[in-house]
N, C-alpha and C. Protein backbone atom coordinates (compact mmCIF):
# COMPACT_ATOMS: atom_id res chain seq x y z
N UNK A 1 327.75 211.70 16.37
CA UNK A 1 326.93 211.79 17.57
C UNK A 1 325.72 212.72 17.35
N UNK A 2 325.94 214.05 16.57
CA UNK A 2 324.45 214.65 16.65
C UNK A 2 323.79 214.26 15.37
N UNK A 3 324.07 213.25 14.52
CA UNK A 3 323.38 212.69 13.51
C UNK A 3 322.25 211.39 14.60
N UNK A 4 322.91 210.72 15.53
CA UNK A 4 322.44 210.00 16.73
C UNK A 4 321.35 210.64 17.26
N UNK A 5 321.61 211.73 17.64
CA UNK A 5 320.58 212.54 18.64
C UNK A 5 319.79 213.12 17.68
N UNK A 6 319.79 213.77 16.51
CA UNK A 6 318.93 213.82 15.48
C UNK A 6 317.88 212.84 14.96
N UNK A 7 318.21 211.39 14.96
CA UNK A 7 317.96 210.16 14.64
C UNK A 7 316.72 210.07 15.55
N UNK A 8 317.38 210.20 16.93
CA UNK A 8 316.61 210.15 18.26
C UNK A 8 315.44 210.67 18.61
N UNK A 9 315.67 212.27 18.06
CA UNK A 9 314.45 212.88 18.38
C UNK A 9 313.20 212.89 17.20
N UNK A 10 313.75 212.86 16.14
CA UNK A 10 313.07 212.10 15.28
C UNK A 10 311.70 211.14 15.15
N UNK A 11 312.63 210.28 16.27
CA UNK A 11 311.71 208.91 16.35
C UNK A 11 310.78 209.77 17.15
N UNK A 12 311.14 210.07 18.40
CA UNK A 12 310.39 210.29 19.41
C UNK A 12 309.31 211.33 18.91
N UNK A 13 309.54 212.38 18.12
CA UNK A 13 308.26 213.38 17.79
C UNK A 13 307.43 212.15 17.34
N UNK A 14 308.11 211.46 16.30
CA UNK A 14 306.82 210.61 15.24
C UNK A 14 305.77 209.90 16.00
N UNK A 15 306.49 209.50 17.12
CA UNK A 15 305.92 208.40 18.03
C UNK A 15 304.91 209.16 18.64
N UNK A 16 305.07 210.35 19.01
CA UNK A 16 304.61 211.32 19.96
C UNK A 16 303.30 211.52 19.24
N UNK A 17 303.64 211.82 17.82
CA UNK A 17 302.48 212.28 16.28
C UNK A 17 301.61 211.40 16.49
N UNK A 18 302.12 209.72 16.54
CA UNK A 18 301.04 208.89 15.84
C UNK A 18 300.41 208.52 17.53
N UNK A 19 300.43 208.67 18.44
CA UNK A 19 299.66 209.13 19.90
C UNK A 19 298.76 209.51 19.64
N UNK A 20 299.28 211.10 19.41
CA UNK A 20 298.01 212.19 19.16
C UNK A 20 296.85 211.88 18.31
N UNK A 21 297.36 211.37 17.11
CA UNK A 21 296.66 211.37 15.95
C UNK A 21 295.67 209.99 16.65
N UNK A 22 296.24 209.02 17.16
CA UNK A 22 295.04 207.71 17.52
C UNK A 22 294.26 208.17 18.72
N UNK A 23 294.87 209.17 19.58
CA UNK A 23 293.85 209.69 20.52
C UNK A 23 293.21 210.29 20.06
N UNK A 24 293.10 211.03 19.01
CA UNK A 24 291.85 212.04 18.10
C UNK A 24 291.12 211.49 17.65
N UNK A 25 291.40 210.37 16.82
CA UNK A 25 290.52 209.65 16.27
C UNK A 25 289.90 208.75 17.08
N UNK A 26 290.16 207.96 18.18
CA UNK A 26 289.39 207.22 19.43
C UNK A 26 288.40 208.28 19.82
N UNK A 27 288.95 209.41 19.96
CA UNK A 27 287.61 210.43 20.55
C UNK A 27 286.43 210.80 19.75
N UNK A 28 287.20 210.34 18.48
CA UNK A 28 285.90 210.91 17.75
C UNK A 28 285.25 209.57 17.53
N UNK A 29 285.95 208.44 17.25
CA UNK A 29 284.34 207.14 17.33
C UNK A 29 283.78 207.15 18.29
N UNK A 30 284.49 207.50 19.21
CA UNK A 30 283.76 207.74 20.67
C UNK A 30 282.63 208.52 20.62
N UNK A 31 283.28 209.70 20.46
CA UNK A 31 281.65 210.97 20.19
C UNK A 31 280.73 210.66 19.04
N UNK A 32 281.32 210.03 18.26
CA UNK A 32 280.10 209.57 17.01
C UNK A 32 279.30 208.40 17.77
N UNK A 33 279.44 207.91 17.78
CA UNK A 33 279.23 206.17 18.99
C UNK A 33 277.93 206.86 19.39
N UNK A 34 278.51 208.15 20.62
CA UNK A 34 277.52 208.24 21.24
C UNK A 34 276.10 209.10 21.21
N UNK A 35 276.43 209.56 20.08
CA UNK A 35 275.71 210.47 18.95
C UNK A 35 274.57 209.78 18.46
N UNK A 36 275.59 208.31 17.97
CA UNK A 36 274.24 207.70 17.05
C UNK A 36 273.47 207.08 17.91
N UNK A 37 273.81 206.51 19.48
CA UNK A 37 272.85 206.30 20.59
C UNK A 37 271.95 206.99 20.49
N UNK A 38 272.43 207.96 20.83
CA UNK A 38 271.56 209.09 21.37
C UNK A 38 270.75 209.80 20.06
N UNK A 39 270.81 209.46 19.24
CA UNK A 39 269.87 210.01 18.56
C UNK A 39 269.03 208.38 18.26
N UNK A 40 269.39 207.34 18.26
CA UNK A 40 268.22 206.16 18.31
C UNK A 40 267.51 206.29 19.57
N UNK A 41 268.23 206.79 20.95
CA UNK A 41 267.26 206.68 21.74
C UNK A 41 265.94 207.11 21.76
N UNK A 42 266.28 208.59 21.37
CA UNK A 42 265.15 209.40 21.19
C UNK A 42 264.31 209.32 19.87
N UNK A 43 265.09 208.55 18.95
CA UNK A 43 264.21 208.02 17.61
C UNK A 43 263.04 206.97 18.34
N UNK A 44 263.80 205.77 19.04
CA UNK A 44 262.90 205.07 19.52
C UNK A 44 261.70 205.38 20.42
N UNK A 45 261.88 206.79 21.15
CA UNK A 45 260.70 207.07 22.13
C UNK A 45 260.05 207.67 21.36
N UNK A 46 260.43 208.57 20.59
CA UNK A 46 259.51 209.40 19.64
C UNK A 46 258.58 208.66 18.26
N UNK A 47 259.10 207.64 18.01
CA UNK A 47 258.35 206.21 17.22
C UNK A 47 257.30 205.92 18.31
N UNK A 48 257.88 205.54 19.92
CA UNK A 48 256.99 204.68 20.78
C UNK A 48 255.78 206.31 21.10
N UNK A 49 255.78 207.38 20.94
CA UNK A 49 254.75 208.09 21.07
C UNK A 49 254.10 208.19 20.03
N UNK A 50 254.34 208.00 18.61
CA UNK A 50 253.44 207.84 17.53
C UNK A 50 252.61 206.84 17.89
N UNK A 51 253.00 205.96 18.54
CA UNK A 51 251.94 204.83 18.45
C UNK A 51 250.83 204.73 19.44
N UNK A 52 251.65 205.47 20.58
CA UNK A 52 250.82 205.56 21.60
C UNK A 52 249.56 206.55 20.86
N UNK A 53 250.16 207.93 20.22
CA UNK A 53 248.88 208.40 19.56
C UNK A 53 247.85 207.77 19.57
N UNK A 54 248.55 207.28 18.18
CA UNK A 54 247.36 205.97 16.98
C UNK A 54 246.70 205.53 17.98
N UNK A 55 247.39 204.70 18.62
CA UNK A 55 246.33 203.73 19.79
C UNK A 55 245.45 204.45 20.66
N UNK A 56 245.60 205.90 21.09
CA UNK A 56 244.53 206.76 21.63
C UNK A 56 243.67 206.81 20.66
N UNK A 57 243.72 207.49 19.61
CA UNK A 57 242.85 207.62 18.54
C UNK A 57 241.77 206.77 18.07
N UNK A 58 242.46 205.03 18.44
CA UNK A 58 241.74 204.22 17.85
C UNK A 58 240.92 203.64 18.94
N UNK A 59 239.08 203.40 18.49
CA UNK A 59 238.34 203.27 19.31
C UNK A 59 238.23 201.31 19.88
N UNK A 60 238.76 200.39 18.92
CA UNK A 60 238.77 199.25 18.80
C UNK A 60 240.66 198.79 19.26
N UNK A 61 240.97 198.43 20.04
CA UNK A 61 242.12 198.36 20.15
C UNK A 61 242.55 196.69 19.52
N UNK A 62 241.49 195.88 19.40
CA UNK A 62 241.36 194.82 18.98
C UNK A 62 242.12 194.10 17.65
N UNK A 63 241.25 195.25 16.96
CA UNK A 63 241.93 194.61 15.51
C UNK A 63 243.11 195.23 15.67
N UNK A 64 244.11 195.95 16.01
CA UNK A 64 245.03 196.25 16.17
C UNK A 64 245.88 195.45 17.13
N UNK A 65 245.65 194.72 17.83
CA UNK A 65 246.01 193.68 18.93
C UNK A 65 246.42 192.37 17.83
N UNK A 66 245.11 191.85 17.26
CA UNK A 66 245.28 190.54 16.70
C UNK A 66 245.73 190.86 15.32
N UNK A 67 246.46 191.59 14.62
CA UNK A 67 247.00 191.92 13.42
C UNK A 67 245.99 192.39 12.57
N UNK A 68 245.15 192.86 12.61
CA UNK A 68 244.02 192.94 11.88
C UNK A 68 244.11 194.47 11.08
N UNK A 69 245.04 195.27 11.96
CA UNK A 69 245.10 196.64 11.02
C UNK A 69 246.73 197.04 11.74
N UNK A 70 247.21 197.49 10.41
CA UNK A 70 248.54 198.38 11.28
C UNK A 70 248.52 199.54 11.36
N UNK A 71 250.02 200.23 11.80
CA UNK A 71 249.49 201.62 11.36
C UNK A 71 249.95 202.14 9.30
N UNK A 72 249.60 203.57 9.93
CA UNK A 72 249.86 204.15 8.50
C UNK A 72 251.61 204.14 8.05
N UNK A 73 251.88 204.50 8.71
CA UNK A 73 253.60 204.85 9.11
C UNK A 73 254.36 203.00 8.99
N UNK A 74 254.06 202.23 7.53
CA UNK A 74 254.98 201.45 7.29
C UNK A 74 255.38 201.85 5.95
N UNK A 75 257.29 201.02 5.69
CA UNK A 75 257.18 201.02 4.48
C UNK A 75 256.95 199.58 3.56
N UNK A 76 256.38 198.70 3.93
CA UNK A 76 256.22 197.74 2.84
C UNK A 76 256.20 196.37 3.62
N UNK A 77 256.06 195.18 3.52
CA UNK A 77 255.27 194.25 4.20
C UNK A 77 255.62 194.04 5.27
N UNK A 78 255.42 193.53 6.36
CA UNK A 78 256.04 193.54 7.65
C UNK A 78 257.05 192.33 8.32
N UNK A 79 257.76 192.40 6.96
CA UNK A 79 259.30 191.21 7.27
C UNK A 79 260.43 191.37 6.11
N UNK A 80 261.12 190.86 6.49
CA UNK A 80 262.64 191.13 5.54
C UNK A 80 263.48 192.15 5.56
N UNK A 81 264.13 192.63 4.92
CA UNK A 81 265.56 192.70 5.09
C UNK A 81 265.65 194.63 4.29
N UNK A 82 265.59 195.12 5.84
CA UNK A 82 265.76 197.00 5.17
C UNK A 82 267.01 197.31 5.34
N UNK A 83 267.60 198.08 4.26
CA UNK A 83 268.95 198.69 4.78
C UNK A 83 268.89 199.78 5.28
N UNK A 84 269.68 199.95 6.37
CA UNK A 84 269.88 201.03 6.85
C UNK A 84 271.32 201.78 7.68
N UNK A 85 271.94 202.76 6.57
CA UNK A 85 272.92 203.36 6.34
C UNK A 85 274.21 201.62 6.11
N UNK A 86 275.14 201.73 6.42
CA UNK A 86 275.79 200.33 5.98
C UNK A 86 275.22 199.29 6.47
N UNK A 87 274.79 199.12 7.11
CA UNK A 87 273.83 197.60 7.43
C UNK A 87 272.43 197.20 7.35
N UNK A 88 272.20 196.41 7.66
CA UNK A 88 270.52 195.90 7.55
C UNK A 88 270.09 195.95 8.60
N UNK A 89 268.74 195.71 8.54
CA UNK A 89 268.11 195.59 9.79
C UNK A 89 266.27 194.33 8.76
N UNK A 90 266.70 192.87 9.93
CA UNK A 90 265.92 191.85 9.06
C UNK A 90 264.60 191.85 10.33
N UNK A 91 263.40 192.61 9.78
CA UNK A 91 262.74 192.58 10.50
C UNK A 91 262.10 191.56 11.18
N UNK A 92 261.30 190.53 10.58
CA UNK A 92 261.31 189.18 10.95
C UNK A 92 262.37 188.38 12.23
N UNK A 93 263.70 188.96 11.66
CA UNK A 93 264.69 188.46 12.93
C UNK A 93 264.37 189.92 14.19
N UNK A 94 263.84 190.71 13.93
CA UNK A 94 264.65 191.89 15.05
C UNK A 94 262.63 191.47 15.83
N UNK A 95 261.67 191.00 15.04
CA UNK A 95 260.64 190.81 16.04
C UNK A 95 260.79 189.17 17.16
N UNK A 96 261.45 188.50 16.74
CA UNK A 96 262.38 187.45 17.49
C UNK A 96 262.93 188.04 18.61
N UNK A 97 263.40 189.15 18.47
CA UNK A 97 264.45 189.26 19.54
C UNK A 97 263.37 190.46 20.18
N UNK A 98 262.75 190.80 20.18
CA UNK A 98 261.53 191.58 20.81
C UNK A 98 260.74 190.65 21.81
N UNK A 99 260.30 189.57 20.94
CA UNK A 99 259.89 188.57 21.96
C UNK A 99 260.63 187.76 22.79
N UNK A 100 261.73 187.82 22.30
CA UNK A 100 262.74 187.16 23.60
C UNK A 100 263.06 188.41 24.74
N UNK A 101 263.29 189.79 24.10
CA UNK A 101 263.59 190.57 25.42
C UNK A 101 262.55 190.81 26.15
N UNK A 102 261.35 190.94 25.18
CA UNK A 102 259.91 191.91 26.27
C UNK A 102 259.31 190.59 27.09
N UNK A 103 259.56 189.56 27.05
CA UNK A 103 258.81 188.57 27.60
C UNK A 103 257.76 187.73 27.28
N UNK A 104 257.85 187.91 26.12
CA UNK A 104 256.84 186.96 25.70
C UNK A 104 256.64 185.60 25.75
N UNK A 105 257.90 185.05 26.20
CA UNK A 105 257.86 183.42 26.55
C UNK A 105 257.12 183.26 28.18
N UNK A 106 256.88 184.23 28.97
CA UNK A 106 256.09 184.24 30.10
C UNK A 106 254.54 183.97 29.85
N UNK A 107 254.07 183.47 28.53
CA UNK A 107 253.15 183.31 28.61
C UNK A 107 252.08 184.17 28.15
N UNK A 108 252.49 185.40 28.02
CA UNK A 108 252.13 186.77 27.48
C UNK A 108 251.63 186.34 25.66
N UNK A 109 250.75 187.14 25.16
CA UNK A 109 250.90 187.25 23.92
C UNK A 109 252.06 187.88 23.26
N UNK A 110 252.41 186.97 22.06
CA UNK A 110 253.54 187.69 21.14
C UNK A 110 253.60 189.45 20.54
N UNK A 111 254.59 189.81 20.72
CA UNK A 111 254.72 191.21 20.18
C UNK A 111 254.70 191.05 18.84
N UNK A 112 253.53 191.96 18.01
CA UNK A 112 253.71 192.16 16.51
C UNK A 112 253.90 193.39 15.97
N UNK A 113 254.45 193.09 14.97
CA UNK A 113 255.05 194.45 14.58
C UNK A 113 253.90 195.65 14.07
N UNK A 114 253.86 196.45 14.16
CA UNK A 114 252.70 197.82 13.92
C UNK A 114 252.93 198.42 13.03
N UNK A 115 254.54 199.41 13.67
CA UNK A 115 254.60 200.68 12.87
C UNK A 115 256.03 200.43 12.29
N UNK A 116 256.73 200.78 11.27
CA UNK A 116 258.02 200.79 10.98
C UNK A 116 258.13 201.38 9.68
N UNK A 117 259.09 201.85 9.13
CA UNK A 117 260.32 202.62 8.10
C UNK A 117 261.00 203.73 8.69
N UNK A 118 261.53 204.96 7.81
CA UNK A 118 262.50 205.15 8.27
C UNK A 118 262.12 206.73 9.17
N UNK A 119 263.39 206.66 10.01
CA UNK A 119 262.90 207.65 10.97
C UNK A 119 262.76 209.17 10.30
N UNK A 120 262.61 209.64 9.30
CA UNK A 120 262.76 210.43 8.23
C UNK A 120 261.33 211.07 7.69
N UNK A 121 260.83 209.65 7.66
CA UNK A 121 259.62 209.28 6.90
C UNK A 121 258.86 210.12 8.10
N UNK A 122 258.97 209.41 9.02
CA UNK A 122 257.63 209.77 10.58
C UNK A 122 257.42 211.39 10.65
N UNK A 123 258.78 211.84 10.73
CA UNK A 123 259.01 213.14 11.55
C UNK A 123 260.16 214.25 10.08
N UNK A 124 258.96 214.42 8.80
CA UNK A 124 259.55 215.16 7.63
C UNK A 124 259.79 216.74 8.17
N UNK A 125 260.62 217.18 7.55
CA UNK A 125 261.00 218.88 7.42
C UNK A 125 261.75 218.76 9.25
N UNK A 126 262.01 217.27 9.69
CA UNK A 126 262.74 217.98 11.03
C UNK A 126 264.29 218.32 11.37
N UNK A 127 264.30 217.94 10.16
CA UNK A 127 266.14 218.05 10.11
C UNK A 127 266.67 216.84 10.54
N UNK A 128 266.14 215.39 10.70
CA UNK A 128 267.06 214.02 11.13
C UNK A 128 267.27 213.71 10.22
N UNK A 129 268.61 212.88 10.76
CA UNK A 129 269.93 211.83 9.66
C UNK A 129 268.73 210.82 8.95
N UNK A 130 268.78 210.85 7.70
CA UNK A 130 268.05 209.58 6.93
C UNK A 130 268.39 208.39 7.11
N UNK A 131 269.28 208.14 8.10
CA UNK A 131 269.65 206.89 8.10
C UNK A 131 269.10 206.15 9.57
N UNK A 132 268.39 207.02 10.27
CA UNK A 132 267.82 206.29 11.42
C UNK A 132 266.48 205.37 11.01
N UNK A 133 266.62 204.12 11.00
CA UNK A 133 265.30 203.03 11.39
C UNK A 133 264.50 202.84 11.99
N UNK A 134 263.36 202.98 12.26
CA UNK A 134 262.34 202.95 13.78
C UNK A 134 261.67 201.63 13.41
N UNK A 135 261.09 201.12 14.00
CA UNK A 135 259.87 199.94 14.48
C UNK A 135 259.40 199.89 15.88
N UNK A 136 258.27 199.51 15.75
CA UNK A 136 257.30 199.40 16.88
C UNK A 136 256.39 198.50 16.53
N UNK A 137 256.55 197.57 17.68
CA UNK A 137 255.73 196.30 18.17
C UNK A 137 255.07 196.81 18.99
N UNK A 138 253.76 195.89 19.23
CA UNK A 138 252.38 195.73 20.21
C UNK A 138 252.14 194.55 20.74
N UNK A 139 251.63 194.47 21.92
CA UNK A 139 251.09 193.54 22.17
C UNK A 139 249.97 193.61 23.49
N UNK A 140 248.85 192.64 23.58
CA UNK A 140 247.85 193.00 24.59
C UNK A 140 248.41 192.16 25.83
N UNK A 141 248.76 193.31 26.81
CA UNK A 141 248.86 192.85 28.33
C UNK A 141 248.08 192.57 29.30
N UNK A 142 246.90 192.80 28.83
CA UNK A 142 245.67 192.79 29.84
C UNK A 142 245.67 191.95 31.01
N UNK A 143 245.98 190.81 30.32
CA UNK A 143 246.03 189.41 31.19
C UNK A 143 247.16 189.75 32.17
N UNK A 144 248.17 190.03 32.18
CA UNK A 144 249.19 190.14 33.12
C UNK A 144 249.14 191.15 33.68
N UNK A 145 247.76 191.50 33.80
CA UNK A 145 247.17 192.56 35.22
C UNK A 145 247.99 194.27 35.38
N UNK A 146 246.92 194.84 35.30
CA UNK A 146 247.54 196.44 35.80
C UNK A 146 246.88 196.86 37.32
N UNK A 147 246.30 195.77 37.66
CA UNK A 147 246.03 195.96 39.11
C UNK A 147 244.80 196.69 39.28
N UNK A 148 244.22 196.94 38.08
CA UNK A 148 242.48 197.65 38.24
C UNK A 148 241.89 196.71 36.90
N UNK A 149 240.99 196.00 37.18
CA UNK A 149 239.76 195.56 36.74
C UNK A 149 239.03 196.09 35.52
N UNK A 150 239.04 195.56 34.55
CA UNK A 150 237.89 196.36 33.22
C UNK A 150 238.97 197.70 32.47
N UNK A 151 239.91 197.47 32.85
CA UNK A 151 241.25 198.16 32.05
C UNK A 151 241.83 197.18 30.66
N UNK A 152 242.24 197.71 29.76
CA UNK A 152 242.88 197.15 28.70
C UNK A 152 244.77 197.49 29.22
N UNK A 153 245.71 197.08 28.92
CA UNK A 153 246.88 196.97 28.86
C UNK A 153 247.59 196.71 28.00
N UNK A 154 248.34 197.51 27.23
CA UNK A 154 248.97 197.20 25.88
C UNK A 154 250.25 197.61 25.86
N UNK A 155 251.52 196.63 25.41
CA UNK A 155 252.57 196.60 25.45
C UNK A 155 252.94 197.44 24.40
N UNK A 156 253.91 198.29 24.28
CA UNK A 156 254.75 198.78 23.16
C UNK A 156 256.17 198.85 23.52
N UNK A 157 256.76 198.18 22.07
CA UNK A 157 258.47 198.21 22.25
C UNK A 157 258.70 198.84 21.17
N UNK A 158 259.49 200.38 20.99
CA UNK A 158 259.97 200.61 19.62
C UNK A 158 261.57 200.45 19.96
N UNK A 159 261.96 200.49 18.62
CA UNK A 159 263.52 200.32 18.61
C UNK A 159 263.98 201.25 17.53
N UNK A 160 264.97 201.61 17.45
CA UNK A 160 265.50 201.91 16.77
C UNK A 160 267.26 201.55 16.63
N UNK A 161 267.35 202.03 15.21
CA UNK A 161 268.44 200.80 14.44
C UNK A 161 269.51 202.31 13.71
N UNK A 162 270.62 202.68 14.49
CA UNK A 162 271.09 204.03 13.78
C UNK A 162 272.30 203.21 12.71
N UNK A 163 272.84 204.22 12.14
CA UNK A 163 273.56 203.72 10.75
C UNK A 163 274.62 202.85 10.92
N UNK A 164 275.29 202.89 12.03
CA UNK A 164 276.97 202.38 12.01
C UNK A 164 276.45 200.71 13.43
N UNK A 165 275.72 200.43 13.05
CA UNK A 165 275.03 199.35 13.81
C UNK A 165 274.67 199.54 15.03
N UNK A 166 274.39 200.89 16.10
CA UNK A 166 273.61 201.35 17.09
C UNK A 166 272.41 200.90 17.48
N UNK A 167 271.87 200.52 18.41
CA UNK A 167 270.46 200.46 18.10
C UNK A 167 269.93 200.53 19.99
N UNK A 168 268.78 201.04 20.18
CA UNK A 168 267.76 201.40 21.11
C UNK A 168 266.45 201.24 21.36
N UNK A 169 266.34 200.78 22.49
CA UNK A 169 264.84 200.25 22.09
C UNK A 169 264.17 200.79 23.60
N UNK A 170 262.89 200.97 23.76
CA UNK A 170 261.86 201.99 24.50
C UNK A 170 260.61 200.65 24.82
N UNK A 171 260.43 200.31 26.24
CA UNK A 171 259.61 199.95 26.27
C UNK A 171 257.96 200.42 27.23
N UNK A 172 257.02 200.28 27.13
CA UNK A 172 255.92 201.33 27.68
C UNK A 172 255.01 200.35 27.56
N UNK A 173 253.98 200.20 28.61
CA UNK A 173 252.90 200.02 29.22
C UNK A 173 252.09 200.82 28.71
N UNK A 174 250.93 201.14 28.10
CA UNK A 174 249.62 202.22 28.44
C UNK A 174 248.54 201.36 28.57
N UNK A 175 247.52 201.97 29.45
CA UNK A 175 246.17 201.55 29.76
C UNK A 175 245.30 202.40 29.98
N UNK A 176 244.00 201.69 29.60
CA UNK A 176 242.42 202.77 28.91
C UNK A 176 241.59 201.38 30.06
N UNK A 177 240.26 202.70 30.54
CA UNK A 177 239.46 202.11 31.39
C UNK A 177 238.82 201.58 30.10
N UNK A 178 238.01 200.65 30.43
CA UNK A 178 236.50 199.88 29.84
C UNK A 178 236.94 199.01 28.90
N UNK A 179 238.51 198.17 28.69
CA UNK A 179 238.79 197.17 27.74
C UNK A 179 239.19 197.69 26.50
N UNK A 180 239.32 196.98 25.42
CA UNK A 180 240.13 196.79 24.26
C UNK A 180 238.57 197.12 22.92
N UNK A 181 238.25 197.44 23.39
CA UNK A 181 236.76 196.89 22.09
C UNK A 181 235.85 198.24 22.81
N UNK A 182 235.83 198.87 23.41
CA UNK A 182 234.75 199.92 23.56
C UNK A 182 234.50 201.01 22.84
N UNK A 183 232.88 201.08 22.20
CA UNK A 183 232.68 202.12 21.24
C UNK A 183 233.23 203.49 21.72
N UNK A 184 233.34 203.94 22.83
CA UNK A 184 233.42 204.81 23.27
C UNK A 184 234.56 205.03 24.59
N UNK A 185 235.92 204.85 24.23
CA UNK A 185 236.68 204.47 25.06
C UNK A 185 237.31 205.50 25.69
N UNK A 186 237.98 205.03 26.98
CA UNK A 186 238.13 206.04 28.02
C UNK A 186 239.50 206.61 27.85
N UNK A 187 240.10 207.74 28.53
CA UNK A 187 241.48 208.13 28.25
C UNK A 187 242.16 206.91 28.68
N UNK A 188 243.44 207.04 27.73
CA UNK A 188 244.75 206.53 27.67
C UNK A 188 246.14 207.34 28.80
N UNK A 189 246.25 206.37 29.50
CA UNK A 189 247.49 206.66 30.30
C UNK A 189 248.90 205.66 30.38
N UNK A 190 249.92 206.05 30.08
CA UNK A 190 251.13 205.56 30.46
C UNK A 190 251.39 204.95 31.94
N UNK A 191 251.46 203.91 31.65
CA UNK A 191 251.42 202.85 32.54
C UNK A 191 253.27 202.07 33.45
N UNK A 192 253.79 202.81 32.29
CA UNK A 192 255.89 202.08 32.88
C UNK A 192 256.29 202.54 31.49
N UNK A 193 257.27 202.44 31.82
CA UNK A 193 258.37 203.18 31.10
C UNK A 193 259.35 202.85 31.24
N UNK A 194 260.35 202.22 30.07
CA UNK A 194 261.58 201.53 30.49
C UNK A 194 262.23 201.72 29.29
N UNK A 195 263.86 202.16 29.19
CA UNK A 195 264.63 202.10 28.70
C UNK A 195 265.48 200.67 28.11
N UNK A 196 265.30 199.97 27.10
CA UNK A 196 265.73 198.34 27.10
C UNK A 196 266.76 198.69 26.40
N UNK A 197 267.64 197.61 27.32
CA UNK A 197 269.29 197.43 26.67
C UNK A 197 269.43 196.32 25.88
């Protein structure tokens, strides 16, 4: 009988062990999970303010509209297949799915890709994981109205792509008085701001 009840309690610690041990480890993909969100989120807004820069900076918003210049901040032609931390990320496919989320089948011009490599590259000596991905698409909104006249409107979606297949994407409006092409162009303001799931 106390070989029985020995037997018994036995089981029951082990059972009790391998509980603990799968609730520890659920908490921690959990907290990693939400780690690598959260650090694409803010990869992706902090990509979508590089660009907003550039695009202040630049006096012709044009050739930058119709593919004509990208930015500085790529690593190498603007399609195929980057790895990043165990998976890929196939750019060509991930600007597909840019134009299916931001709307571009409304008639809008297509989103093209601008800025992209790795989130490492953008923002050196800051202490981020090498394994975060950024990209950022453009596109001219003008046509689909900001509700003032002789304004330019330009779409930006960045995303970002974290290691364990995470990914976040930032979408933003900005608009400049006097159009897309002025020698002498007016400030740049943030126009919407949206978090895309």
């Amino acid at each position: 009988m106390p070989l029985v009840i020995a037997m018994m309690a036995i089981t029951l610690l082990t059972a009790l062990g391998t509980v603990f041990v799968l609730g520890t480890m659920t908490e921690t993909a959990i907290a990693a999970n939400y780690r690598d969100g959260t650090e694409a989120f803010y990869a992706a807004d902090a990509a979508v303010e590089f660009v907003v820069q550039d695009l202040a900076a630049a006096s012709d918003w044009k050739v930058i509209l119709n593919g004509e210049t990208m930015s500085a901040f790529i690593d190498g032609p603007p399609g195929g297949v980057r790895q990043v931390g165990a998976g890929t990320v196939d750019l060509t496919q991930a600007t597909a799915d840019i134009n299916a989320i931001a709307g571009a089948g409304r008639g809008s011009p297509p989103y093209a890709l601008y800025a992209y490599g790795r989130f490492a590259d953008l923002v050196p000596n800051a202490g981020v994981r090498p394994f975060i991905y950024v990209a950022v698409w453009v596109a001219d909104l003008s046509d689909e109205g900001s509700g003032e006249p002789g304004s330019a409107v330009v779409g930006i979606v960045g995303r970002a792509y974290g290691p364990a297949g995470s990914r976040r994407s930032v979408a933003v409006s900005i608009a400049r008085e006097g159009g897309v092409d002025e020698s002498a162009p007016g400030p740049v303001r943030v126009a919407s701001w949206d978090d895309l799931r």
